[in-house]
C-alpha atoms as a PDB file:
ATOM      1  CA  UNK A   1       0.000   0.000   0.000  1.00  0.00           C
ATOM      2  CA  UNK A   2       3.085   1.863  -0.304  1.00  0.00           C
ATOM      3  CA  UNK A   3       3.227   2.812   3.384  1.00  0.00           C
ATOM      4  CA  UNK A   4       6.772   4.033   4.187  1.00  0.00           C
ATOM      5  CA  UNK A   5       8.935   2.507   6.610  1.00  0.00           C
ATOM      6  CA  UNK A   6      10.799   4.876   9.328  1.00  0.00           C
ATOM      7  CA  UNK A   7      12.858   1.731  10.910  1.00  0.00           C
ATOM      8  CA  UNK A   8      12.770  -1.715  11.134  1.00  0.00           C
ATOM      9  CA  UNK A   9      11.010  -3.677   8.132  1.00  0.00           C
ATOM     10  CA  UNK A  10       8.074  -4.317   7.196  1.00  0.00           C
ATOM     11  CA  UNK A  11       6.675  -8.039   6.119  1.00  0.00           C
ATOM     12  CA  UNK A  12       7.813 -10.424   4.108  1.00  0.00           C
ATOM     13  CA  UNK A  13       7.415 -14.125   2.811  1.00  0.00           C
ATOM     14  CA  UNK A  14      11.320 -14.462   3.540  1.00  0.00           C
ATOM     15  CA  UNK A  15      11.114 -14.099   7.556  1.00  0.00           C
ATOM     16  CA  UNK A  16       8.703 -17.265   8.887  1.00  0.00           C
ATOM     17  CA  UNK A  17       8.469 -16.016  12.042  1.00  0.00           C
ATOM     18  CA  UNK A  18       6.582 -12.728  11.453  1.00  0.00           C
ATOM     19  CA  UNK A  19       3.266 -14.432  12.489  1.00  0.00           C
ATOM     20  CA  UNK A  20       4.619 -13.292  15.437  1.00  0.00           C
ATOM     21  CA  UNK A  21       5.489  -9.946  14.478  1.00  0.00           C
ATOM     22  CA  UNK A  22       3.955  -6.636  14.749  1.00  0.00           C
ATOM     23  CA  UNK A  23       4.623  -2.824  13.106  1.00  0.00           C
ATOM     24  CA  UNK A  24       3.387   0.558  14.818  1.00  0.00           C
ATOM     25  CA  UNK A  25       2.815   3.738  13.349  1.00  0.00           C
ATOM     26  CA  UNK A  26       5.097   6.626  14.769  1.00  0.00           C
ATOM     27  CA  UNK A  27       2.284   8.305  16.773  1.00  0.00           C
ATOM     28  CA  UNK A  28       1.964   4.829  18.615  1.00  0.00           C
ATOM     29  CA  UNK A  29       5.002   4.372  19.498  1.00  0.00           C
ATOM     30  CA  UNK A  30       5.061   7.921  20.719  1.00  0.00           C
ATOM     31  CA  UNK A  31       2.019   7.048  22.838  1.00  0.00           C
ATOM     32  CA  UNK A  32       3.344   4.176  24.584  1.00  0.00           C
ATOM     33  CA  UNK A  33       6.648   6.311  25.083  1.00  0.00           C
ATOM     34  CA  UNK A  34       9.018   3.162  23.670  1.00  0.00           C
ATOM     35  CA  UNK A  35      12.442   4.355  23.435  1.00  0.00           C
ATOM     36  CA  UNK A  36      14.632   2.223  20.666  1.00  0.00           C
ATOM     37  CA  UNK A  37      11.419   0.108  20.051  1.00  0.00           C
ATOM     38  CA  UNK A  38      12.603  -2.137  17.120  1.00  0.00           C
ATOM     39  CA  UNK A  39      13.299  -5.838  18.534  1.00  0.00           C
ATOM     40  CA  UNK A  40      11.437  -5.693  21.406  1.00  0.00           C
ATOM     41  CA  UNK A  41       9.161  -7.841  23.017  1.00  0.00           C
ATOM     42  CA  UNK A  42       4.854  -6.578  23.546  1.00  0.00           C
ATOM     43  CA  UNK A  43       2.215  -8.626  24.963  1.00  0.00           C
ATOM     44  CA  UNK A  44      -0.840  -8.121  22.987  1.00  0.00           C
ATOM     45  CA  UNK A  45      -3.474  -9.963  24.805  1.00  0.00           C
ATOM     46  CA  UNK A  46      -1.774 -13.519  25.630  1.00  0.00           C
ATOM     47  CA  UNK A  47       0.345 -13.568  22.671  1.00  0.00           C
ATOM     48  CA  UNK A  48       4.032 -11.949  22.575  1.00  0.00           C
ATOM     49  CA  UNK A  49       5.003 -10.159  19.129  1.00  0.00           C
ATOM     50  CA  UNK A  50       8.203  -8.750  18.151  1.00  0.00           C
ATOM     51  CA  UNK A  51       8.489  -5.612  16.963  1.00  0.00           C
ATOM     52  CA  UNK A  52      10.094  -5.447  13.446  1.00  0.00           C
ATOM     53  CA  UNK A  53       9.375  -1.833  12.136  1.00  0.00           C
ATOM     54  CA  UNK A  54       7.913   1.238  12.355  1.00  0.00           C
ATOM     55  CA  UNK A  55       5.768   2.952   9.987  1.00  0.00           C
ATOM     56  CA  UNK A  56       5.716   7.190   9.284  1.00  0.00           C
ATOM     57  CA  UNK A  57       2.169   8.461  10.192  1.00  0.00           C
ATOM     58  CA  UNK A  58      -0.287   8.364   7.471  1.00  0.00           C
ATOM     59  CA  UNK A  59      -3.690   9.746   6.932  1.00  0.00           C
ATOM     60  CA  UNK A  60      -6.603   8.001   5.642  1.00  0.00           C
ATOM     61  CA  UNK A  61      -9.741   9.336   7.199  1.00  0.00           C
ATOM     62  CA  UNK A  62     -10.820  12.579   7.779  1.00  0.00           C
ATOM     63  CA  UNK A  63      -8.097  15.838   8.492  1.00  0.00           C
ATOM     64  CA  UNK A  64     -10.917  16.808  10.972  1.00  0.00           C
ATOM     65  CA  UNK A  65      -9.340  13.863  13.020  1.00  0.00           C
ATOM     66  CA  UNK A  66      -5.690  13.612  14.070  1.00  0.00           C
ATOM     67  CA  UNK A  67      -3.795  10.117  13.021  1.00  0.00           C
ATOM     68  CA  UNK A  68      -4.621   7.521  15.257  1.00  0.00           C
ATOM     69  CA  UNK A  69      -2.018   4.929  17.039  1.00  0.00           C
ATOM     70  CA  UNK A  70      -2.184   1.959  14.638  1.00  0.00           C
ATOM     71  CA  UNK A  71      -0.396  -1.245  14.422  1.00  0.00           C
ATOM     72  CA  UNK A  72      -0.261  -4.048  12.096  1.00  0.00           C
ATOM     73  CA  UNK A  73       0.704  -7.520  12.599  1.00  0.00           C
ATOM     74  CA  UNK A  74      -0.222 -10.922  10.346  1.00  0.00           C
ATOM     75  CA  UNK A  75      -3.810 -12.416  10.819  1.00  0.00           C
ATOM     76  CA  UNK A  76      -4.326 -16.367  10.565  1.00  0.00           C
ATOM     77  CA  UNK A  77      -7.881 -16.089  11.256  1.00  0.00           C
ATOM     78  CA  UNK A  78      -8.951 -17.609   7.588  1.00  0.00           C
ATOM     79  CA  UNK A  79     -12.711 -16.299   8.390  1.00  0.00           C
ATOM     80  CA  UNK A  80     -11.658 -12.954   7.820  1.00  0.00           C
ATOM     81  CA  UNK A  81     -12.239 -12.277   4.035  1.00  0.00           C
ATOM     82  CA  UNK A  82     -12.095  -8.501   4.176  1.00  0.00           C
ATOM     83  CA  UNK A  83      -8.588  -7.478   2.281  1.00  0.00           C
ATOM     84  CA  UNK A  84      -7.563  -4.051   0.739  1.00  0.00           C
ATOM     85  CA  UNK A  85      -5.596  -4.518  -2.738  1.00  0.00           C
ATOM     86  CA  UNK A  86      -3.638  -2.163  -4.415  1.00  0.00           C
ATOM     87  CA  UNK A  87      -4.719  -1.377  -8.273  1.00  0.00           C
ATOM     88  CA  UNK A  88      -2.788  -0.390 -10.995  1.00  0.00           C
ATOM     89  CA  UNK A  89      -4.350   2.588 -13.188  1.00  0.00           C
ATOM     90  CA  UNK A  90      -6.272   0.975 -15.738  1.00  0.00           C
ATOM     91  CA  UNK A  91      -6.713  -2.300 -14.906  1.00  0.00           C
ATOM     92  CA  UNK A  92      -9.577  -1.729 -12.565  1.00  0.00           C
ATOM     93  CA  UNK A  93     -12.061  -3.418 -14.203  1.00  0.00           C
ATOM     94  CA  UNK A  94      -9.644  -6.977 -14.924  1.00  0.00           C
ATOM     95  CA  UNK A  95      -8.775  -6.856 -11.534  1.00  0.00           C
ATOM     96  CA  UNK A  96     -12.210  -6.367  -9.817  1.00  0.00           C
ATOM     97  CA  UNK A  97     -13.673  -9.331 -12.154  1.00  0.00           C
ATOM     98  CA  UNK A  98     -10.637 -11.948 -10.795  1.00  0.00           C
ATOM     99  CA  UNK A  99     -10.880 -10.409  -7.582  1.00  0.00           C
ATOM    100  CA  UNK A 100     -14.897 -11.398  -7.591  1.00  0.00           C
ATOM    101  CA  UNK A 101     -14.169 -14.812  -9.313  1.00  0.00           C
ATOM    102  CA  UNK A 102     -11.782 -15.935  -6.969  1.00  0.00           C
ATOM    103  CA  UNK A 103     -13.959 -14.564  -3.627  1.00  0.00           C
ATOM    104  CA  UNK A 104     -16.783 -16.471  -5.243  1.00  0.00           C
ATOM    105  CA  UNK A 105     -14.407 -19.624  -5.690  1.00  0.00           C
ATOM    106  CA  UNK A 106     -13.228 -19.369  -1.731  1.00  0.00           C
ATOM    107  CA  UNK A 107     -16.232 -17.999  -0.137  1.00  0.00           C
ATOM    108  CA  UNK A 108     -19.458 -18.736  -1.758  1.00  0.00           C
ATOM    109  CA  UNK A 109     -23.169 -17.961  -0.529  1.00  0.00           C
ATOM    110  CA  UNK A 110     -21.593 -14.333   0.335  1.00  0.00           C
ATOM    111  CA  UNK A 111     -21.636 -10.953  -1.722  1.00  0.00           C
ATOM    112  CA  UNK A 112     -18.458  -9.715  -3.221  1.00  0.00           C
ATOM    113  CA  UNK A 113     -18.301  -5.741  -2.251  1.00  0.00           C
ATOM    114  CA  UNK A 114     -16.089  -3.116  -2.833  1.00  0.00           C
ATOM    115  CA  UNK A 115     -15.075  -0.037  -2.708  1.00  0.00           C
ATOM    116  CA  UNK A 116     -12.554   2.536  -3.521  1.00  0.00           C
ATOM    117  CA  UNK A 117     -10.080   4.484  -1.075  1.00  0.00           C
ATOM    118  CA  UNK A 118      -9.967   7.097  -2.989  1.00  0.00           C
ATOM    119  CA  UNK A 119     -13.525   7.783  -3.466  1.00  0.00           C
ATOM    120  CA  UNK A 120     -14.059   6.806   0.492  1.00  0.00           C
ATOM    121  CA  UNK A 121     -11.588   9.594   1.253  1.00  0.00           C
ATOM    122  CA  UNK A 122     -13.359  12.401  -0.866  1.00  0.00           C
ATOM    123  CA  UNK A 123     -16.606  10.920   0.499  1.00  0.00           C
ATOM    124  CA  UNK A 124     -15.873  12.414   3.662  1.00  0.00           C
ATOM    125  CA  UNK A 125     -15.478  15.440   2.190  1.00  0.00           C
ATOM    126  CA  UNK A 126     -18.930  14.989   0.422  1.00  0.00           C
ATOM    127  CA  UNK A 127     -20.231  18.241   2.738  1.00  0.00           C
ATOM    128  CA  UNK A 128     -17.770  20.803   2.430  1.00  0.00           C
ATOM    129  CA  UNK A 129     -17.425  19.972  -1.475  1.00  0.00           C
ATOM    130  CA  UNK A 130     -21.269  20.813  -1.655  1.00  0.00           C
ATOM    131  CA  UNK A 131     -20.766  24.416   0.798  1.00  0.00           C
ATOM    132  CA  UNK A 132     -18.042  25.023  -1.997  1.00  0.00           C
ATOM    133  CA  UNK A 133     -20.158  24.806  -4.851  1.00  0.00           C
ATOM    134  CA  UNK A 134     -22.947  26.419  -3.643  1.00  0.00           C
ATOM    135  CA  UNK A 135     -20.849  29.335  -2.146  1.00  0.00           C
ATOM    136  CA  UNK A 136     -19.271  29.654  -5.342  1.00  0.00           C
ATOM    137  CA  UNK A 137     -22.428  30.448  -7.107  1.00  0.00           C
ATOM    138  CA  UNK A 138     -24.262  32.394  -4.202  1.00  0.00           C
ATOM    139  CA  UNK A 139     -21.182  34.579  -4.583  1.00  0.00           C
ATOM    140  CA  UNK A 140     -21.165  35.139  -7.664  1.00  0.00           C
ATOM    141  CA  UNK A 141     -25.172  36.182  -7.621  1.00  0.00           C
ATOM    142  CA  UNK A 142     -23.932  38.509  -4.948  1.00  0.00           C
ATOM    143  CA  UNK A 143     -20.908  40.620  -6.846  1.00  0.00           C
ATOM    144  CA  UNK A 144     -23.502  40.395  -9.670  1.00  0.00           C
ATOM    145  CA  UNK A 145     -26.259  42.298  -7.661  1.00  0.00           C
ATOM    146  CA  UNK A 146     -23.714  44.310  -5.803  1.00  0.00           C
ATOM    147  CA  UNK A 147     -22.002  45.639  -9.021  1.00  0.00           C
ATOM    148  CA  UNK A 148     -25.538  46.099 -10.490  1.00  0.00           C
ATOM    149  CA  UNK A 149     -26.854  47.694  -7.187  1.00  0.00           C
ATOM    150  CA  UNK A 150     -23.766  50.095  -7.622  1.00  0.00           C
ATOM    151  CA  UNK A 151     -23.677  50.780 -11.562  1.00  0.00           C
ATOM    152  CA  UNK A 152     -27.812  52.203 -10.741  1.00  0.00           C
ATOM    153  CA  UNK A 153     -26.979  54.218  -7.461  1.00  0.00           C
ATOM    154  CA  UNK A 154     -23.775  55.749  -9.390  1.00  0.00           C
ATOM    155  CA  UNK A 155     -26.169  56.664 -12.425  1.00  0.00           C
ATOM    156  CA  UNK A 156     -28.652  58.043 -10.148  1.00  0.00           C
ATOM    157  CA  UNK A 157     -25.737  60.295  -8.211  1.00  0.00           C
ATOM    158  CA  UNK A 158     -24.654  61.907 -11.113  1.00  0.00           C
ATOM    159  CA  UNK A 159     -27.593  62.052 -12.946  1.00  0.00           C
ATOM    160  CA  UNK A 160     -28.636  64.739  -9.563  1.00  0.00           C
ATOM    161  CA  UNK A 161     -25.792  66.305  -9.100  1.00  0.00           C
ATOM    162  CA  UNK A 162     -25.673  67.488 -12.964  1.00  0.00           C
ATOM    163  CA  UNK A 163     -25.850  71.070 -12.199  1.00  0.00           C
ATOM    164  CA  UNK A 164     -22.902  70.178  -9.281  1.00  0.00           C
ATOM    165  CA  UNK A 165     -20.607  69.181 -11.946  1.00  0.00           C
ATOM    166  CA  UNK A 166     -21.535  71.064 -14.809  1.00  0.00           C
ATOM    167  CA  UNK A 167     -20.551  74.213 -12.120  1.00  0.00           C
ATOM    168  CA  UNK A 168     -17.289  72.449 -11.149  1.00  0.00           C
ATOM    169  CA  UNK A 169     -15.728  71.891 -14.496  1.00  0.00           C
ATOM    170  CA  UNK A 170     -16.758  75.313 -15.628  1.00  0.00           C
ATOM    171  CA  UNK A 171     -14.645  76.863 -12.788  1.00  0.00           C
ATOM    172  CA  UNK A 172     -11.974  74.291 -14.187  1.00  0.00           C
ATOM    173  CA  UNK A 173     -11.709  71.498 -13.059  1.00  0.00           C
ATOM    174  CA  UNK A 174     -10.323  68.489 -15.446  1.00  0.00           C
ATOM    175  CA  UNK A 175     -12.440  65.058 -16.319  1.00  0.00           C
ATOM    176  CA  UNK A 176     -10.240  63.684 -14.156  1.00  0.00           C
ATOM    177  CA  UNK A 177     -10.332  65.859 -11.456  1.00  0.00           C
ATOM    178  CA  UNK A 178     -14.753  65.338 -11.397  1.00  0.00           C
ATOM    179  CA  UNK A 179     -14.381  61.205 -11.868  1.00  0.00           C
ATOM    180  CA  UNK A 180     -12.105  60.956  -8.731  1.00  0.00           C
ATOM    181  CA  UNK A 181     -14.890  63.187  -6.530  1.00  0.00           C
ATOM    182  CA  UNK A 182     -17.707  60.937  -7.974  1.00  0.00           C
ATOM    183  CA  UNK A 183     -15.814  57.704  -7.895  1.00  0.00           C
ATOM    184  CA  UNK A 184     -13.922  58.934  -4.426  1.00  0.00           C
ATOM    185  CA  UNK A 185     -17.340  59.247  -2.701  1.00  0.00           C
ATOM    186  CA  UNK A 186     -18.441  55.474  -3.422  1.00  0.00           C
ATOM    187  CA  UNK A 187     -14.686  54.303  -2.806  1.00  0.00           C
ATOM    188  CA  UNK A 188     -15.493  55.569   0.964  1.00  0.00           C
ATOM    189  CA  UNK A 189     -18.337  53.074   1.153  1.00  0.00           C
ATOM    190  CA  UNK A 190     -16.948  50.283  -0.065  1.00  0.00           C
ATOM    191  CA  UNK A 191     -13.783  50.824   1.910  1.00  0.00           C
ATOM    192  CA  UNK A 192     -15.937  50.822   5.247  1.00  0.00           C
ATOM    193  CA  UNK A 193     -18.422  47.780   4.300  1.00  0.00           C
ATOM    194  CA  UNK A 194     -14.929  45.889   3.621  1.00  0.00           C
ATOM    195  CA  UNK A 195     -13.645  47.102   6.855  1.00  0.00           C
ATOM    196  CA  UNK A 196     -16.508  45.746   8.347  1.00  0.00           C
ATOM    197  CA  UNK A 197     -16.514  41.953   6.675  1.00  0.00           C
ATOM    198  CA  UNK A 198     -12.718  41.272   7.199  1.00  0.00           C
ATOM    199  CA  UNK A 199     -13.174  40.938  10.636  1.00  0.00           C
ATOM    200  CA  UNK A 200     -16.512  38.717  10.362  1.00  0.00           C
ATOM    201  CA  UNK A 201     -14.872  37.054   7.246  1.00  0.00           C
ATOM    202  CA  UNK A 202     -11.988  35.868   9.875  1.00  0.00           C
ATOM    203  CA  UNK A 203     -13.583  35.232  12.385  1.00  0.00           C
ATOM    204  CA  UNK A 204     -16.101  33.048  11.127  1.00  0.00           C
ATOM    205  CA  UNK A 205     -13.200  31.252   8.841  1.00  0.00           C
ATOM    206  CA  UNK A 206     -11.110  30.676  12.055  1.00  0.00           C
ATOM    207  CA  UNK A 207     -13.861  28.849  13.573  1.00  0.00           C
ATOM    208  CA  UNK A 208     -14.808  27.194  10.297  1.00  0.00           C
ATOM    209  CA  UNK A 209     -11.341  25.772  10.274  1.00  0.00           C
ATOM    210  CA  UNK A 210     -10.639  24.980  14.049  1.00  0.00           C
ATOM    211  CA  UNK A 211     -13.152  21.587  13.362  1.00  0.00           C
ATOM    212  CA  UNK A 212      -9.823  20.245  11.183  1.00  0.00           C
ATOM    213  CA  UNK A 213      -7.053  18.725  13.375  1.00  0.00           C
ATOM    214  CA  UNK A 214      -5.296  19.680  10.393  1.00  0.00           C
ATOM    215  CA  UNK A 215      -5.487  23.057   8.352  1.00  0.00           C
ATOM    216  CA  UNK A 216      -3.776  25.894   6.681  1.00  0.00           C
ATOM    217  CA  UNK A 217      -3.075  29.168   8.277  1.00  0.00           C
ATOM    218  CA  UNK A 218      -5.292  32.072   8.383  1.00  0.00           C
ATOM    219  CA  UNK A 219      -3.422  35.040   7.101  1.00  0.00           C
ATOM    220  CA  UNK A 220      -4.868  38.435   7.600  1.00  0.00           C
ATOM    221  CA  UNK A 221      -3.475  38.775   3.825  1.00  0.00           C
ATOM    222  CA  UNK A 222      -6.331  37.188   2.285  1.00  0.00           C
ATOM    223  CA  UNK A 223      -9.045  38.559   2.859  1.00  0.00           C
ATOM    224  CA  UNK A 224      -7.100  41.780   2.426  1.00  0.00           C
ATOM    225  CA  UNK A 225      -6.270  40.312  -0.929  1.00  0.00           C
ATOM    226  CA  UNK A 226     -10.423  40.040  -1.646  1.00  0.00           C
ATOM    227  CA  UNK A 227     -11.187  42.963  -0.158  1.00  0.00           C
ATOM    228  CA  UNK A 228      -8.731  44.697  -2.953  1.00  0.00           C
ATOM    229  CA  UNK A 229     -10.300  43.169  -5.226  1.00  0.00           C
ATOM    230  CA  UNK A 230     -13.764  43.994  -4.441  1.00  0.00           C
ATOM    231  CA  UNK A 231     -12.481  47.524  -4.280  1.00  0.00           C
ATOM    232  CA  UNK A 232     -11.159  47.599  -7.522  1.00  0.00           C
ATOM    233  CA  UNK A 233     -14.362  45.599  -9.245  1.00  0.00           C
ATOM    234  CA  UNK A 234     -16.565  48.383  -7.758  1.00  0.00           C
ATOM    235  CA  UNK A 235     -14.462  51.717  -8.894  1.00  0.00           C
ATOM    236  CA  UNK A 236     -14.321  49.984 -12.442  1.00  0.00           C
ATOM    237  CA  UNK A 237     -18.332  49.845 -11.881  1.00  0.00           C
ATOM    238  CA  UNK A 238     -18.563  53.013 -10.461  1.00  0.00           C
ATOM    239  CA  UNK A 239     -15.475  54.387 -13.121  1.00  0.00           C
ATOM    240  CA  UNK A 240     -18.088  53.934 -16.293  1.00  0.00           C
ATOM    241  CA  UNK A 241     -21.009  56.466 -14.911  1.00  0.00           C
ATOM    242  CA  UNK A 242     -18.419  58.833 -13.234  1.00  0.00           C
ATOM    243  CA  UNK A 243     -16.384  58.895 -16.490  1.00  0.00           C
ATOM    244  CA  UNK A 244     -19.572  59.544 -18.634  1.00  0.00           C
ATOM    245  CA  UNK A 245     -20.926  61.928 -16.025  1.00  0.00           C
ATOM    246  CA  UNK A 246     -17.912  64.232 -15.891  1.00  0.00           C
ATOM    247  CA  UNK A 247     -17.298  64.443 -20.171  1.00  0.00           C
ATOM    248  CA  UNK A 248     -20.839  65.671 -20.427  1.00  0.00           C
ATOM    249  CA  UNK A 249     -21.115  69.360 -21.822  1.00  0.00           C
ATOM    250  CA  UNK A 250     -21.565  71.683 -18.560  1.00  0.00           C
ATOM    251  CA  UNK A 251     -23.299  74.278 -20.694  1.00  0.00           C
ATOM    252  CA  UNK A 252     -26.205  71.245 -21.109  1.00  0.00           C
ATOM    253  CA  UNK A 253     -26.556  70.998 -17.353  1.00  0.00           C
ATOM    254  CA  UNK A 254     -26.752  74.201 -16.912  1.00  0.00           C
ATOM    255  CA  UNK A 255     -29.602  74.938 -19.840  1.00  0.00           C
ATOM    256  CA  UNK A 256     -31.865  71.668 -18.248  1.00  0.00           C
ATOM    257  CA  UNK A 257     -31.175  73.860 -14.171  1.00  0.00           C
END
């Protein structure tokens, strides 16, 4: 299963006696607080094992739970029919049907099942796969409506404050000079509604994250990263009407005041 050794061995067909053998993962032998642990001597219930190697932690279930103490030793108990097989890519359909053909050879009157690692892995996942997806869209309704929202309440502003401008570039000041007033005035909104979600953003991340005994960091830089972005989606919004608003004739404001 390509597990990797730290030290010791694993299994093999070439040492007889490692019916009586056993492997631990590292976080086991941490556990039990074993100090040079390969070659000696455990009593699992009224048997003695050797042990012969230790394996490096792996992770197989879900990173909401922290690697378990395993060990591994060699199983005579014939009743046990439940084995885990390692695939090659491709051959998944030969190997299932001899897998099936010789479980219905040795064990007849029962079911073959299966099922995948792989797909048992992202199963547990199945949850926050589905938040994903939906938060992708739901977000993307949102900048939708926001930027629309925006593009209407920008019209609206400089639609009223015609006469404003139409005054202010006829005492001279540039297209450039009016866009940054217009656009400068929405900037301040958006600013303070992102100052606002960064800290709910985090917070409620942080405690979205603290159910995974393993997970990335939460760097401040993030959602400063989206918040920049946000910013710069609504000035481009915003940019269109103040842009339009301030090359307007003034003379035609003033003639409709």
């Amino acid at each position: 299963m390509d597990m990797k050794v730290k030290e010791g061995r694993s299994f093999s067909r070439q040492f007889p006696a490692d019916s009586a053998a056993i492997v631990f993962n590292e976080t086991a032998i941490k556990m039990m607080g074993i100090k040079n642990p390969i070659g000696k001597i455990i009593r699992y219930g009224s048997t003695q094992y050797t042990i012969i190697g230790i394996l490096k932690d792996f992770h197989f279930q879900s990173f909401r739970e922290t690697v378990r103490p395993m060990f591994f030793r060699l199983n005579g108990n014939r009743s046990n029919l439940e084995f885990v097989v390692r695939i090659a890519s491709g051959t998944e359909k030969e190997t299932l049907t001899m897998l099936a053909d010789a479980y219905a050879k040795f064990n007849p009157g029962y079911v073959f099942e299966y099922s995948f690692l792989d797909t048992d892995f992202q199963a547990q996942y199945a949850a926050e796969q589905r938040v994903a997806s939906l938060s992708k869209y739901f977000a993307g309704l949102a900048i939708l409506i926001s930027c629309l929202g925006l593009f209407g309440l920008a019209m609206y502003t400089a639609e009223r404050r015609r006469k404003e401008i139409s005054i202010r570039k006829v005492l001279g000041q540039s297209v450039s000079q009016v866009t940054i007033m217009l656009s400068g005035e929405f900037a301040k909104l958006v600013l303070i509604a992102i100052g606002i979600a960064i800290p709910i953003a985090y917070l409620l991340a942080g405690n979205w994250l603290s159910g995974f005994a393993y997970r990335i960091p939460l760097k401040i830089w993030y959602f400063i990263g989206a918040g920049c972005i946000a910013l710069f989606v609504a000035l481009l919004t915003i940019g269109s009407q103040a842009i339009g608003a301030a090359n307007k004739n003034p003379v035609d404001g003033l003639k409709e005041e």
